[in-house]
PDB file of N, CA and C in Angstrom:
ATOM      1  N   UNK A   1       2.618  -9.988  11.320  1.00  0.00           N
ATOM      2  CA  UNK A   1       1.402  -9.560  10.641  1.00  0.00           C
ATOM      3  C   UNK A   1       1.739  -9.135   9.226  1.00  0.00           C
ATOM      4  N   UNK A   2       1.165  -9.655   8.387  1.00  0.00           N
ATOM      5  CA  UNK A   2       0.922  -9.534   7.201  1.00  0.00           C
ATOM      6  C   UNK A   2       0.320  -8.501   6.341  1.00  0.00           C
ATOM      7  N   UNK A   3       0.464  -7.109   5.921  1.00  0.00           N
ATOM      8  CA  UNK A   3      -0.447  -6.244   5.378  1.00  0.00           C
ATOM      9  C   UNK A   3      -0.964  -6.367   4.815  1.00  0.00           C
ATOM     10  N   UNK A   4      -0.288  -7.169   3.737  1.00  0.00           N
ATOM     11  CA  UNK A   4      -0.891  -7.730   2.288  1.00  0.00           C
ATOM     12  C   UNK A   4      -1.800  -8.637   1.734  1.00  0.00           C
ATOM     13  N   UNK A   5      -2.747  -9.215   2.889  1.00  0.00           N
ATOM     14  CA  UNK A   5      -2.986 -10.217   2.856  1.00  0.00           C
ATOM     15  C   UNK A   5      -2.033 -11.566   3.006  1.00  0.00           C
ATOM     16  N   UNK A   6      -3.015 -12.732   2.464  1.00  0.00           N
ATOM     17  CA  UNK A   6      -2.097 -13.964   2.621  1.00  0.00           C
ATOM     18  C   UNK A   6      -0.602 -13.870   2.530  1.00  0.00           C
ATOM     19  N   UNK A   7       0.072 -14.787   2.926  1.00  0.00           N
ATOM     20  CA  UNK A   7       1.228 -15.084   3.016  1.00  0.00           C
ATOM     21  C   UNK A   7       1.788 -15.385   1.815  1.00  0.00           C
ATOM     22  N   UNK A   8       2.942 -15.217   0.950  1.00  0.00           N
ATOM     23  CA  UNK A   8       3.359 -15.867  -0.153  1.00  0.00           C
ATOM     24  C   UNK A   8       4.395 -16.695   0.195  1.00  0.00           C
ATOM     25  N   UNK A   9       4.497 -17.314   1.190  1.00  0.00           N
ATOM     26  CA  UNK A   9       5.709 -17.539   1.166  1.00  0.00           C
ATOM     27  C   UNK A   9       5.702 -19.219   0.287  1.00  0.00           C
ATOM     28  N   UNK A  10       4.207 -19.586  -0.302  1.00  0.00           N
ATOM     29  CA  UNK A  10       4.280 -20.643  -0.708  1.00  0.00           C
ATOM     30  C   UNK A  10       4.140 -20.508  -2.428  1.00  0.00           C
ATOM     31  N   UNK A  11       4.321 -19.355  -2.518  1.00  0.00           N
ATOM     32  CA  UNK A  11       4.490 -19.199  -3.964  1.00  0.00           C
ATOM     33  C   UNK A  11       5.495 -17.594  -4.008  1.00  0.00           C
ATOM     34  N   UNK A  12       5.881 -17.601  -5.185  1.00  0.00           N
ATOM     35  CA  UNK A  12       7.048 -16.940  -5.640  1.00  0.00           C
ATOM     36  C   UNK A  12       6.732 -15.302  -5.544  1.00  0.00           C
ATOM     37  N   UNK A  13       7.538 -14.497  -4.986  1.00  0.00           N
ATOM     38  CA  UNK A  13       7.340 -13.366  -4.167  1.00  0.00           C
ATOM     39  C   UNK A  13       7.841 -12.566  -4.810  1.00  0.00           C
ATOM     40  N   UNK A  14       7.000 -11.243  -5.720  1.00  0.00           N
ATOM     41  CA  UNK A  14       7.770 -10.465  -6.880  1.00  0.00           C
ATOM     42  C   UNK A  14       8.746  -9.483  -6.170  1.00  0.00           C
ATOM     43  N   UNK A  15       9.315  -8.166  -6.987  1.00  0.00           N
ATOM     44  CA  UNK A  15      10.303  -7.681  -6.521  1.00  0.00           C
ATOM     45  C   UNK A  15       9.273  -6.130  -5.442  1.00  0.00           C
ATOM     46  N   UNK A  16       7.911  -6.012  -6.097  1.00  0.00           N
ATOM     47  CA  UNK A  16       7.612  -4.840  -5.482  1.00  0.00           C
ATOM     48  C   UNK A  16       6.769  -4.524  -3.807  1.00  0.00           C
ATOM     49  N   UNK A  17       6.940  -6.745  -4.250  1.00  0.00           N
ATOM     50  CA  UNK A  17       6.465  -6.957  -2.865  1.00  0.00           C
ATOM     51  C   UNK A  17       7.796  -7.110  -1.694  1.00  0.00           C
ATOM     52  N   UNK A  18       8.365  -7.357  -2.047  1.00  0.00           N
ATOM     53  CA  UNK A  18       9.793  -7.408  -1.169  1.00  0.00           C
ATOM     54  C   UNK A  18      10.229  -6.229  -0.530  1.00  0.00           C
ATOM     55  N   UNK A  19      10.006  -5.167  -1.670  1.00  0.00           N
ATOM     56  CA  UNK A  19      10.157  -3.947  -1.638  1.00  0.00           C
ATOM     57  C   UNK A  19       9.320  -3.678  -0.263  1.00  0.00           C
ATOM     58  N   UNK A  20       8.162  -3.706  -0.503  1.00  0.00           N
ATOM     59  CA  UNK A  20       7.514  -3.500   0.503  1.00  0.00           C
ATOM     60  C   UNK A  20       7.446  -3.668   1.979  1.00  0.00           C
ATOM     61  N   UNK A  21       7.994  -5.320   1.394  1.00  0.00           N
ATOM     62  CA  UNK A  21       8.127  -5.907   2.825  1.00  0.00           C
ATOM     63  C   UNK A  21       9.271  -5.383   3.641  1.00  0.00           C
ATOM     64  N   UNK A  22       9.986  -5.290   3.116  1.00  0.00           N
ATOM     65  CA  UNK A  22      11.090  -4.230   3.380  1.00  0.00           C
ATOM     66  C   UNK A  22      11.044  -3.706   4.319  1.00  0.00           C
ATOM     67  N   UNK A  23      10.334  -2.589   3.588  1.00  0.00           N
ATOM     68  CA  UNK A  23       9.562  -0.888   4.166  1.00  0.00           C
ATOM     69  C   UNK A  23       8.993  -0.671   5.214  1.00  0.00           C
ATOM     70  N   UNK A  24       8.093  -2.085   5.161  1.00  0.00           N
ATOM     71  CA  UNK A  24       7.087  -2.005   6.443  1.00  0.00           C
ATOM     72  C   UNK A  24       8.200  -2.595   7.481  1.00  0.00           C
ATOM     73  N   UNK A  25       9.318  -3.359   7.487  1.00  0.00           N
ATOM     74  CA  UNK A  25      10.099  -3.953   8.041  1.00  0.00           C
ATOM     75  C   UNK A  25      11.022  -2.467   9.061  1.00  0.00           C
ATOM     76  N   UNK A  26      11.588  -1.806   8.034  1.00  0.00           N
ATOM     77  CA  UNK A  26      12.218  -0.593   8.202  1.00  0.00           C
ATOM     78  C   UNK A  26      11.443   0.437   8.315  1.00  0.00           C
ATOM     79  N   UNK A  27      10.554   0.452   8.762  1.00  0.00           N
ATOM     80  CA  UNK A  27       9.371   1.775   9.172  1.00  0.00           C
ATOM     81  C   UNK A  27      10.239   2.496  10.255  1.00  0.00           C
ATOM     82  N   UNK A  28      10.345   1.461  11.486  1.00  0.00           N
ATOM     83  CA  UNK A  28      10.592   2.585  12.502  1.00  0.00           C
ATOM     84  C   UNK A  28      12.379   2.260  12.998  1.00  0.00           C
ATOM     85  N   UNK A  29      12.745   1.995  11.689  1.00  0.00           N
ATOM     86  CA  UNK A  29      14.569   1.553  12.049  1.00  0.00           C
ATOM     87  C   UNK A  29      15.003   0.176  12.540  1.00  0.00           C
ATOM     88  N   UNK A  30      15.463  -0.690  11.461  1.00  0.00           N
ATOM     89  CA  UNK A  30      16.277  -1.659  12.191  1.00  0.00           C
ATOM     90  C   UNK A  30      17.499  -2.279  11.719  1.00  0.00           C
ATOM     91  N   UNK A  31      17.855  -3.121  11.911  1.00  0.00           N
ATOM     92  CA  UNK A  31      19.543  -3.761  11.683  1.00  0.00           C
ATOM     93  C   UNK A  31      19.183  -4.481  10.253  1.00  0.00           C
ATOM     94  N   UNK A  32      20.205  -4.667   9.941  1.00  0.00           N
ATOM     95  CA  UNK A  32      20.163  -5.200   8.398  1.00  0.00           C
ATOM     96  C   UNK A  32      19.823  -7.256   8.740  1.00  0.00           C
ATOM     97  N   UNK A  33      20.163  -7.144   9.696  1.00  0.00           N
ATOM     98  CA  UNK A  33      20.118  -9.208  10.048  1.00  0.00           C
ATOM     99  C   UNK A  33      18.565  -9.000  10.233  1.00  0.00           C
ATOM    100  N   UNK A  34      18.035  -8.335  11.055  1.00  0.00           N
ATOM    101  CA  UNK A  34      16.608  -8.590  11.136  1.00  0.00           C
ATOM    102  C   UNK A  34      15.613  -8.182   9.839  1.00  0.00           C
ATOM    103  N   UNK A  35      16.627  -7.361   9.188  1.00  0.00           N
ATOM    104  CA  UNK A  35      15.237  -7.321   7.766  1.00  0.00           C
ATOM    105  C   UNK A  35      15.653  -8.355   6.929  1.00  0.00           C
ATOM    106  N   UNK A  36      16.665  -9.089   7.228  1.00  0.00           N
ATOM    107  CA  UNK A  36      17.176 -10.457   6.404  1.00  0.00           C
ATOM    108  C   UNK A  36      16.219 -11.479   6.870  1.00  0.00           C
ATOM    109  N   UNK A  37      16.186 -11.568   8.042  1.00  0.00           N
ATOM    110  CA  UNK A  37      15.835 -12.688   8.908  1.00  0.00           C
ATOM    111  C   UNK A  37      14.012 -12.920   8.355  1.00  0.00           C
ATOM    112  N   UNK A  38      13.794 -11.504   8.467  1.00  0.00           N
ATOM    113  CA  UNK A  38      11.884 -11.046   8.572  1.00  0.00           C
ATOM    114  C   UNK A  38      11.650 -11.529   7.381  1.00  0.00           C
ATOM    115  N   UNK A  39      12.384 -10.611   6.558  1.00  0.00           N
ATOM    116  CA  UNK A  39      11.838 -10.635   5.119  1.00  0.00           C
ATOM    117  C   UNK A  39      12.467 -12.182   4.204  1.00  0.00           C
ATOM    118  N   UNK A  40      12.999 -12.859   5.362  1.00  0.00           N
ATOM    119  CA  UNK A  40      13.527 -14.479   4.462  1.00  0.00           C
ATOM    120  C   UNK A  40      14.036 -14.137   3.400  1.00  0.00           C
ATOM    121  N   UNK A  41      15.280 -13.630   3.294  1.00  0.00           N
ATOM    122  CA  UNK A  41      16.209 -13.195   2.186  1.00  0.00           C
ATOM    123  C   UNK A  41      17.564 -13.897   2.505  1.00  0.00           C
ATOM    124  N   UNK A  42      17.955 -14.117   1.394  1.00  0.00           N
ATOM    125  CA  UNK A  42      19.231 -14.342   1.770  1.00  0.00           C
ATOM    126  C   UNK A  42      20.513 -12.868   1.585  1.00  0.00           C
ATOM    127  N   UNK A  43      21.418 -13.519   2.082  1.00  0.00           N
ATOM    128  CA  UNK A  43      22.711 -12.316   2.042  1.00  0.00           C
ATOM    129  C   UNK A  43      22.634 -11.068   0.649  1.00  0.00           C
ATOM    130  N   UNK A  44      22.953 -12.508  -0.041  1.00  0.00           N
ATOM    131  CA  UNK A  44      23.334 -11.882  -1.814  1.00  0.00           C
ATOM    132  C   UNK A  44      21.842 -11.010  -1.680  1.00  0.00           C
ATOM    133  N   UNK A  45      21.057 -11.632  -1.716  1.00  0.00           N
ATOM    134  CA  UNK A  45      19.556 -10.526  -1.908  1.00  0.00           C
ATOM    135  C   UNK A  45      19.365  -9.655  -0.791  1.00  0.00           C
ATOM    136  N   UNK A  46      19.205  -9.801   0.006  1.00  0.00           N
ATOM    137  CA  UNK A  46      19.245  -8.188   0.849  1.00  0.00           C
ATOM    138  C   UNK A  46      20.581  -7.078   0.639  1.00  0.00           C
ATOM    139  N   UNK A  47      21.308  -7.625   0.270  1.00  0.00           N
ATOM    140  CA  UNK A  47      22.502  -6.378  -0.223  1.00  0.00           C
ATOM    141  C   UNK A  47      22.191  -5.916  -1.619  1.00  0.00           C
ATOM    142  N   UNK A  48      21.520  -6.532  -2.184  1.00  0.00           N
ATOM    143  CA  UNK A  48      21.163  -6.135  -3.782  1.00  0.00           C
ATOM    144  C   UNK A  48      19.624  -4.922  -3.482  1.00  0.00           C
ATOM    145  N   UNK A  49      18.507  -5.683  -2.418  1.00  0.00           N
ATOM    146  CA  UNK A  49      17.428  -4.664  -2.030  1.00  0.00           C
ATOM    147  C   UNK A  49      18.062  -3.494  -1.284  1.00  0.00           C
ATOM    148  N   UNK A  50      19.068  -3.875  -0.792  1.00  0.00           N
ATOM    149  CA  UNK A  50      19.604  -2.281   0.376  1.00  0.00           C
ATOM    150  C   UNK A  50      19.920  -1.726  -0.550  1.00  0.00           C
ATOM    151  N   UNK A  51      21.025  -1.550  -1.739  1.00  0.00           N
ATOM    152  CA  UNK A  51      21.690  -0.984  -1.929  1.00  0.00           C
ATOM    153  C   UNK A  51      20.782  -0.203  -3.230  1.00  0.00           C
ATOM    154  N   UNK A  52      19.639  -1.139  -3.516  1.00  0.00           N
ATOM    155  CA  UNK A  52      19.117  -0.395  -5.168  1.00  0.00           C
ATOM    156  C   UNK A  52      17.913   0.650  -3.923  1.00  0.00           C
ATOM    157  N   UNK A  53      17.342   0.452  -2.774  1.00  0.00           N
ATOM    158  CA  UNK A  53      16.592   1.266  -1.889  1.00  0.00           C
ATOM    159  C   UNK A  53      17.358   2.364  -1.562  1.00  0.00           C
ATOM    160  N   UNK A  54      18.530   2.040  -1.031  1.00  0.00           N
ATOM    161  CA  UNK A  54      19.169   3.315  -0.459  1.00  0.00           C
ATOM    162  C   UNK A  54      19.400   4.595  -1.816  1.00  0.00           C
ATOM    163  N   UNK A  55      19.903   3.545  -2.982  1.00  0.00           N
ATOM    164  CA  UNK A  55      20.250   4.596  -4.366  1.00  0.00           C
ATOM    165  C   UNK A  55      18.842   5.383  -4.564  1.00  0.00           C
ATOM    166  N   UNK A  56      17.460   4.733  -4.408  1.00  0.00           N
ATOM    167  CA  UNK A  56      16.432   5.710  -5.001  1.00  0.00           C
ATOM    168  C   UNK A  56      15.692   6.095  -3.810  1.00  0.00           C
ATOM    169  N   UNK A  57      16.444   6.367  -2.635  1.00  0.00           N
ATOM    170  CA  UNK A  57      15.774   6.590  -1.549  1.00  0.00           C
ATOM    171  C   UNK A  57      14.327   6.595  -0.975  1.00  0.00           C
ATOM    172  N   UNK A  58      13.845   4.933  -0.940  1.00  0.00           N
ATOM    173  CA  UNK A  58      13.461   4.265  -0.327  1.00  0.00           C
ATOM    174  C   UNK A  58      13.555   4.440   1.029  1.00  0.00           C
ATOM    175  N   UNK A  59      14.981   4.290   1.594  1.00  0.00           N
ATOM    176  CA  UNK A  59      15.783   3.708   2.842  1.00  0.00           C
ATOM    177  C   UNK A  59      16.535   4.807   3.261  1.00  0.00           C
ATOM    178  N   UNK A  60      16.685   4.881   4.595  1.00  0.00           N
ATOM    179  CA  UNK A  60      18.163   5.900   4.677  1.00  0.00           C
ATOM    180  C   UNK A  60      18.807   4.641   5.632  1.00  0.00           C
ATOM    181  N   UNK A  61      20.549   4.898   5.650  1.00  0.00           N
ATOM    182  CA  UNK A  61      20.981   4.289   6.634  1.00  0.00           C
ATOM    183  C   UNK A  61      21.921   5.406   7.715  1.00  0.00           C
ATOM    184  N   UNK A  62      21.488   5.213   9.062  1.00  0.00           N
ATOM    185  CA  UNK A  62      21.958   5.563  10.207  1.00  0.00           C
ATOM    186  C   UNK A  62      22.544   5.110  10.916  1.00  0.00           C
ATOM    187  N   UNK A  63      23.276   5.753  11.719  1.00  0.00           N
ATOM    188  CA  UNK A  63      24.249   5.234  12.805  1.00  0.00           C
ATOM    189  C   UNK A  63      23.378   5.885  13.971  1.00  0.00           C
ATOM    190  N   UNK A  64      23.064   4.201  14.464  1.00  0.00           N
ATOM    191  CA  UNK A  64      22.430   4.590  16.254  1.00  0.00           C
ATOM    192  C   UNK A  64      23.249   3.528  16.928  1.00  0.00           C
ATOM    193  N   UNK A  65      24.036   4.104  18.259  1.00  0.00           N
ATOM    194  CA  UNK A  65      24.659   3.381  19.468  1.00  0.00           C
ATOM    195  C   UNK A  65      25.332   2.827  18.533  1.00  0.00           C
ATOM    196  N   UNK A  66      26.049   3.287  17.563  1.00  0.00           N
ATOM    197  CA  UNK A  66      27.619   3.086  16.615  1.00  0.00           C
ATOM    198  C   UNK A  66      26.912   1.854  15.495  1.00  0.00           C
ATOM    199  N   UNK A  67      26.056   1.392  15.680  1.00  0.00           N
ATOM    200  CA  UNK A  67      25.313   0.506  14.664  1.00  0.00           C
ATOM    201  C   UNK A  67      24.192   1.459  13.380  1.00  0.00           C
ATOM    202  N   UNK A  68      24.677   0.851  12.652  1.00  0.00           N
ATOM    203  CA  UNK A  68      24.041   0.824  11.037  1.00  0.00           C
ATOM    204  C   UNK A  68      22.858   0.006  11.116  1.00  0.00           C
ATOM    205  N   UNK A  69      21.635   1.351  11.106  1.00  0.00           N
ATOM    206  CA  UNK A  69      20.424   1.385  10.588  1.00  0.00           C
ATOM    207  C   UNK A  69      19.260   1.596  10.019  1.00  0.00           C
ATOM    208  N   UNK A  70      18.578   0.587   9.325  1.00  0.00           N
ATOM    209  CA  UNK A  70      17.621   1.135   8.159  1.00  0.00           C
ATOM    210  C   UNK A  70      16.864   1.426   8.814  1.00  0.00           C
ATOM    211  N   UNK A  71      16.103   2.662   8.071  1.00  0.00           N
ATOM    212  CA  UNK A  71      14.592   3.035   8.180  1.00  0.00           C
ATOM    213  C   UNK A  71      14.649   3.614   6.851  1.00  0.00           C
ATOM    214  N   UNK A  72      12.992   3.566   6.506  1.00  0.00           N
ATOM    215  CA  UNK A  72      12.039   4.005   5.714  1.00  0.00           C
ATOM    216  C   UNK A  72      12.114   5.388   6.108  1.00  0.00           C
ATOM    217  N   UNK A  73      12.397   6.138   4.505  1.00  0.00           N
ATOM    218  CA  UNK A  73      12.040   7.934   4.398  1.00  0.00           C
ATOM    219  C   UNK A  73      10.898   7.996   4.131  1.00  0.00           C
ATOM    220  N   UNK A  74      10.837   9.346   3.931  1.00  0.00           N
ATOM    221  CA  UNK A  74       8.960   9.470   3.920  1.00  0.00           C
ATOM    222  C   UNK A  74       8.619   9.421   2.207  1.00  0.00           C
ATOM    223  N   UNK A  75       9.541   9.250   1.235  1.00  0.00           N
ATOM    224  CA  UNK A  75       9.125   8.931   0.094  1.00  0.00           C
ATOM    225  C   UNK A  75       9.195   6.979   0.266  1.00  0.00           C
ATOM    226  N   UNK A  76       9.899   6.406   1.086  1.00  0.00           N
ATOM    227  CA  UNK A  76       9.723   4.989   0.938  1.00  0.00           C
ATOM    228  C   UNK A  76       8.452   4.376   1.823  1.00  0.00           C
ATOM    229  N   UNK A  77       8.026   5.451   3.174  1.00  0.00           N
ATOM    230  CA  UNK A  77       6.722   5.579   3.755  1.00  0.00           C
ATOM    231  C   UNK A  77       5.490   5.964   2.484  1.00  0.00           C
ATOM    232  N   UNK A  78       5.604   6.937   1.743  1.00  0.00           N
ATOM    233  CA  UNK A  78       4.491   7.089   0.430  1.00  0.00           C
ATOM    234  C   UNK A  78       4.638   5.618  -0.648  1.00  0.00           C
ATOM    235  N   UNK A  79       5.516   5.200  -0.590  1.00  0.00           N
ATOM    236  CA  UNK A  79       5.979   4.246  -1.881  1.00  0.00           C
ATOM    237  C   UNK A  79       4.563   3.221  -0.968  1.00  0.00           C
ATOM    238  N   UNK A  80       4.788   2.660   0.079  1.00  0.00           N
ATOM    239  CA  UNK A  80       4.205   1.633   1.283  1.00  0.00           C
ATOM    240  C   UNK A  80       2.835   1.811   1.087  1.00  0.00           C
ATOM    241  N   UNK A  81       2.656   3.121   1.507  1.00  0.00           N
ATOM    242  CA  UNK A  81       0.916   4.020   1.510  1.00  0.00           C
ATOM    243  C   UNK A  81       0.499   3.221   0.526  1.00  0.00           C
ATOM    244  N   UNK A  82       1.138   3.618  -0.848  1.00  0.00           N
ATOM    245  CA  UNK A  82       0.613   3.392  -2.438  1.00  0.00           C
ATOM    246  C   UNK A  82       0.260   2.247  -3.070  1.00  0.00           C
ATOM    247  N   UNK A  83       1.322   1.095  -2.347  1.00  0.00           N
ATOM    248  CA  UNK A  83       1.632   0.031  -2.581  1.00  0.00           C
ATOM    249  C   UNK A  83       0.574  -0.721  -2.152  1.00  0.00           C
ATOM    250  N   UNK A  84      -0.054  -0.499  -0.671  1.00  0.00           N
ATOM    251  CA  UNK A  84      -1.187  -1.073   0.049  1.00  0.00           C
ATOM    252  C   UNK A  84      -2.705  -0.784  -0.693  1.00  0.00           C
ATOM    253  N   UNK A  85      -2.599   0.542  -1.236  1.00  0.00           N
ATOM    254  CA  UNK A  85      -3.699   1.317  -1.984  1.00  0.00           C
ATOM    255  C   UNK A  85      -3.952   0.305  -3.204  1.00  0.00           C
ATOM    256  N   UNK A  86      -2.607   0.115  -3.633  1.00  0.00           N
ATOM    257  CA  UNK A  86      -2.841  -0.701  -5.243  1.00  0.00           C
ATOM    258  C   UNK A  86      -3.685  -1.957  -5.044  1.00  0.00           C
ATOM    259  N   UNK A  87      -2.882  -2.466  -3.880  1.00  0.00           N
ATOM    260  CA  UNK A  87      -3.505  -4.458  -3.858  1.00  0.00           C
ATOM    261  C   UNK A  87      -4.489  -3.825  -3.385  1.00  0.00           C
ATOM    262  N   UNK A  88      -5.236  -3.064  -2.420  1.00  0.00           N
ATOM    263  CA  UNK A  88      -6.926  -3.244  -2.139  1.00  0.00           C
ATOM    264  C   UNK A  88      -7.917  -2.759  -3.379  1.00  0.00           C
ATOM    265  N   UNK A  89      -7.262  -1.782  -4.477  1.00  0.00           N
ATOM    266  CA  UNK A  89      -8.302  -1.719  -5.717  1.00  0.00           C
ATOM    267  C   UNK A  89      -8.448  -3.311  -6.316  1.00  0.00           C
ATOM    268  N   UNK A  90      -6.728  -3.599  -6.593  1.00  0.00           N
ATOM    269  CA  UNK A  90      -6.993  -5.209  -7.164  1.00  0.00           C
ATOM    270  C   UNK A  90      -7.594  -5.946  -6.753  1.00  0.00           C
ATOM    271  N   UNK A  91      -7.452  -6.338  -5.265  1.00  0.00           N
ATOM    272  CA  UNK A  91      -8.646  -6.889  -4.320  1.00  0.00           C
ATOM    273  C   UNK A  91     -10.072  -6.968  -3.988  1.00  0.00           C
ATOM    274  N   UNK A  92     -11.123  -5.748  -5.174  1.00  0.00           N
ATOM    275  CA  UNK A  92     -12.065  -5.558  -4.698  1.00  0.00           C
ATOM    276  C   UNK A  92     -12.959  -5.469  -6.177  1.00  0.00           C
ATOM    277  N   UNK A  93     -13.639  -5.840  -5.946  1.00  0.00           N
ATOM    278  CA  UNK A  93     -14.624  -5.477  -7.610  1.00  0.00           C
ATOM    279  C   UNK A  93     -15.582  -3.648  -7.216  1.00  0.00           C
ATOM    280  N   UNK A  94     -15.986  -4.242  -8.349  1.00  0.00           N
ATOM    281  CA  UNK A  94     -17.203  -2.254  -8.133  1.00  0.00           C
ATOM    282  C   UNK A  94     -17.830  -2.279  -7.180  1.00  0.00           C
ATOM    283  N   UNK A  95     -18.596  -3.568  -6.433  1.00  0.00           N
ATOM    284  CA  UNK A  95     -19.072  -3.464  -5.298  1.00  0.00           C
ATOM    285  C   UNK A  95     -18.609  -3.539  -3.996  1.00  0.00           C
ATOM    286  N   UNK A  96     -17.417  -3.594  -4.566  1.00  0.00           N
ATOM    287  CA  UNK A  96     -16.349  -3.422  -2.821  1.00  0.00           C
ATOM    288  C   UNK A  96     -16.557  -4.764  -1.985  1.00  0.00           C
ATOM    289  N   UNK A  97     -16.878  -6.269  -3.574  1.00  0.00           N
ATOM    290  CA  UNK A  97     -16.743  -7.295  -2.736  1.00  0.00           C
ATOM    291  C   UNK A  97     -15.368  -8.101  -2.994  1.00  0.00           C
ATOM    292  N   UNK A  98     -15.057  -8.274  -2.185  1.00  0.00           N
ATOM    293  CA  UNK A  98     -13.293  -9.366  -2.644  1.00  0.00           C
ATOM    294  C   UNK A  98     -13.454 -10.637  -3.651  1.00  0.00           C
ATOM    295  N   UNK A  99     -12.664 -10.170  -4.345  1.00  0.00           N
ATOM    296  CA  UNK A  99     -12.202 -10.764  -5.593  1.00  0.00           C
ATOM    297  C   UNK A  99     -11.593 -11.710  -5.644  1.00  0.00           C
ATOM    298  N   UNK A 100     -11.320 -13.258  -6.172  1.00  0.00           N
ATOM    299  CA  UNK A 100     -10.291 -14.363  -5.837  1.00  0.00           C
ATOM    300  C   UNK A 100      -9.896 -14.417  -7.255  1.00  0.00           C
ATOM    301  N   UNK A 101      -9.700 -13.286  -7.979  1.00  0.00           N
ATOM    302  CA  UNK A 101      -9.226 -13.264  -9.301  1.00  0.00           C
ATOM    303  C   UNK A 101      -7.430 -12.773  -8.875  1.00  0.00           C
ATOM    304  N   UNK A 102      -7.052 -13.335  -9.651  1.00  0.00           N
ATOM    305  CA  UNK A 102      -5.141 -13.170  -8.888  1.00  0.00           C
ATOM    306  C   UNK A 102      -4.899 -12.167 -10.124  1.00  0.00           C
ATOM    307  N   UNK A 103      -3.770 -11.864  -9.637  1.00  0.00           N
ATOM    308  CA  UNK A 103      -3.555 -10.564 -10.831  1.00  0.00           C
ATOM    309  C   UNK A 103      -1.933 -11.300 -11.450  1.00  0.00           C
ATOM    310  N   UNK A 104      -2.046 -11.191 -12.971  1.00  0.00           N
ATOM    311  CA  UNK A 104      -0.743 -11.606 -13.662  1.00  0.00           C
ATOM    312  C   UNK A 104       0.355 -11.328 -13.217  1.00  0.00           C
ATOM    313  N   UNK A 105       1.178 -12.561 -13.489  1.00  0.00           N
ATOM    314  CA  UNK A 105       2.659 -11.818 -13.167  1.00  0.00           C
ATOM    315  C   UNK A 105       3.400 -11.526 -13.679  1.00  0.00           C
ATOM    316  N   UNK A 106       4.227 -10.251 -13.310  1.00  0.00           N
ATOM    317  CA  UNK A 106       4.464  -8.676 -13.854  1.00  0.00           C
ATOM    318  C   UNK A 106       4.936  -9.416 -14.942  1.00  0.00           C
ATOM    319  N   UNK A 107       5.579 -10.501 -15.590  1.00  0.00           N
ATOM    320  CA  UNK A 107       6.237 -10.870 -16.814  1.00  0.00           C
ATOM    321  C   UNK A 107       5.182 -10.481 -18.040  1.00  0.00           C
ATOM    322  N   UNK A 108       4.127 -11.173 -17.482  1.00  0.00           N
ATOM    323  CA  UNK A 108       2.947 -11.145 -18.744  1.00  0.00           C
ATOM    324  C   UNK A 108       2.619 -10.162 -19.136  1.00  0.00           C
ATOM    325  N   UNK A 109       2.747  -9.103 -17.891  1.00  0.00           N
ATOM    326  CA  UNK A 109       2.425  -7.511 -18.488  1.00  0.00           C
ATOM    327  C   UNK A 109       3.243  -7.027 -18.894  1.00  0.00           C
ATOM    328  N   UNK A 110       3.966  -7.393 -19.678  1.00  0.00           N
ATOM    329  CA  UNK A 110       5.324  -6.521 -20.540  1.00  0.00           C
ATOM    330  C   UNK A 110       4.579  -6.412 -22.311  1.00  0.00           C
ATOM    331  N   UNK A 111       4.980  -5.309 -22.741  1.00  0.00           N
ATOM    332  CA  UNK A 111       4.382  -5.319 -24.035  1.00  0.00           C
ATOM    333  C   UNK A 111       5.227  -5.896 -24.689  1.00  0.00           C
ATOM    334  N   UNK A 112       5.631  -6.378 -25.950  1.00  0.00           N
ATOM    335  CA  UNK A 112       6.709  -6.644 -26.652  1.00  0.00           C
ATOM    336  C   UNK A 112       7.272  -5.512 -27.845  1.00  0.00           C
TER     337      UNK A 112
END
């Protein structure tokens, strides 16, 4: 299940959605192969998302039954909350009807 709506997996998947996917992945604790596997990452990239999550604590990692595992802290549980909050404003006009206006990607919104 998908939170976010549609699926991206047919177009290019930014970094705050990964993030996310992550999160919701590691909510209630799991192994690092299955948030590889879920979140369709490869090696090099899930060691680059663990390790920049765990630094701004996102993530904690635990030892359960001698295995190393992620879960979501409750600031990477608020990051999730926020994250879901954002896409349904983008998602909705003043009348709270859904929007098929796509929102730029994050490149374009850089000032120079």
């Amino acid at each position: 299940m998908n939170p976010w709506g549609s699926n991206p997996s047919a177009k290019r998947r930014d970094k705050l959605y990964i993030v996310a996917e992550i999160l919701e992945i590691a909510k209630e604790g799991t192994l690092k192969t299955q948030v590889m596997y879920r979140a369709n990452l490869s090696f090099t990239q899930l060691n680059e998302y663990l390790n920049f999550m765990l630094k701004i604590g996102l993530l904690e990692k635990v030892e359960s039954n001698s295995r190393e595992v992620y879960r979501a802290t409750d600031k990477g549980l608020d990051f999730l909350q926020r994250y879901r909050e954002i896409n349904e404003l983008l998602k909705r006009d003043d009348n709270g009807y859904k929007n098929d206006v796509k929102v730029p990607p994050p490149h374009l919104l850089k000032r120079n």
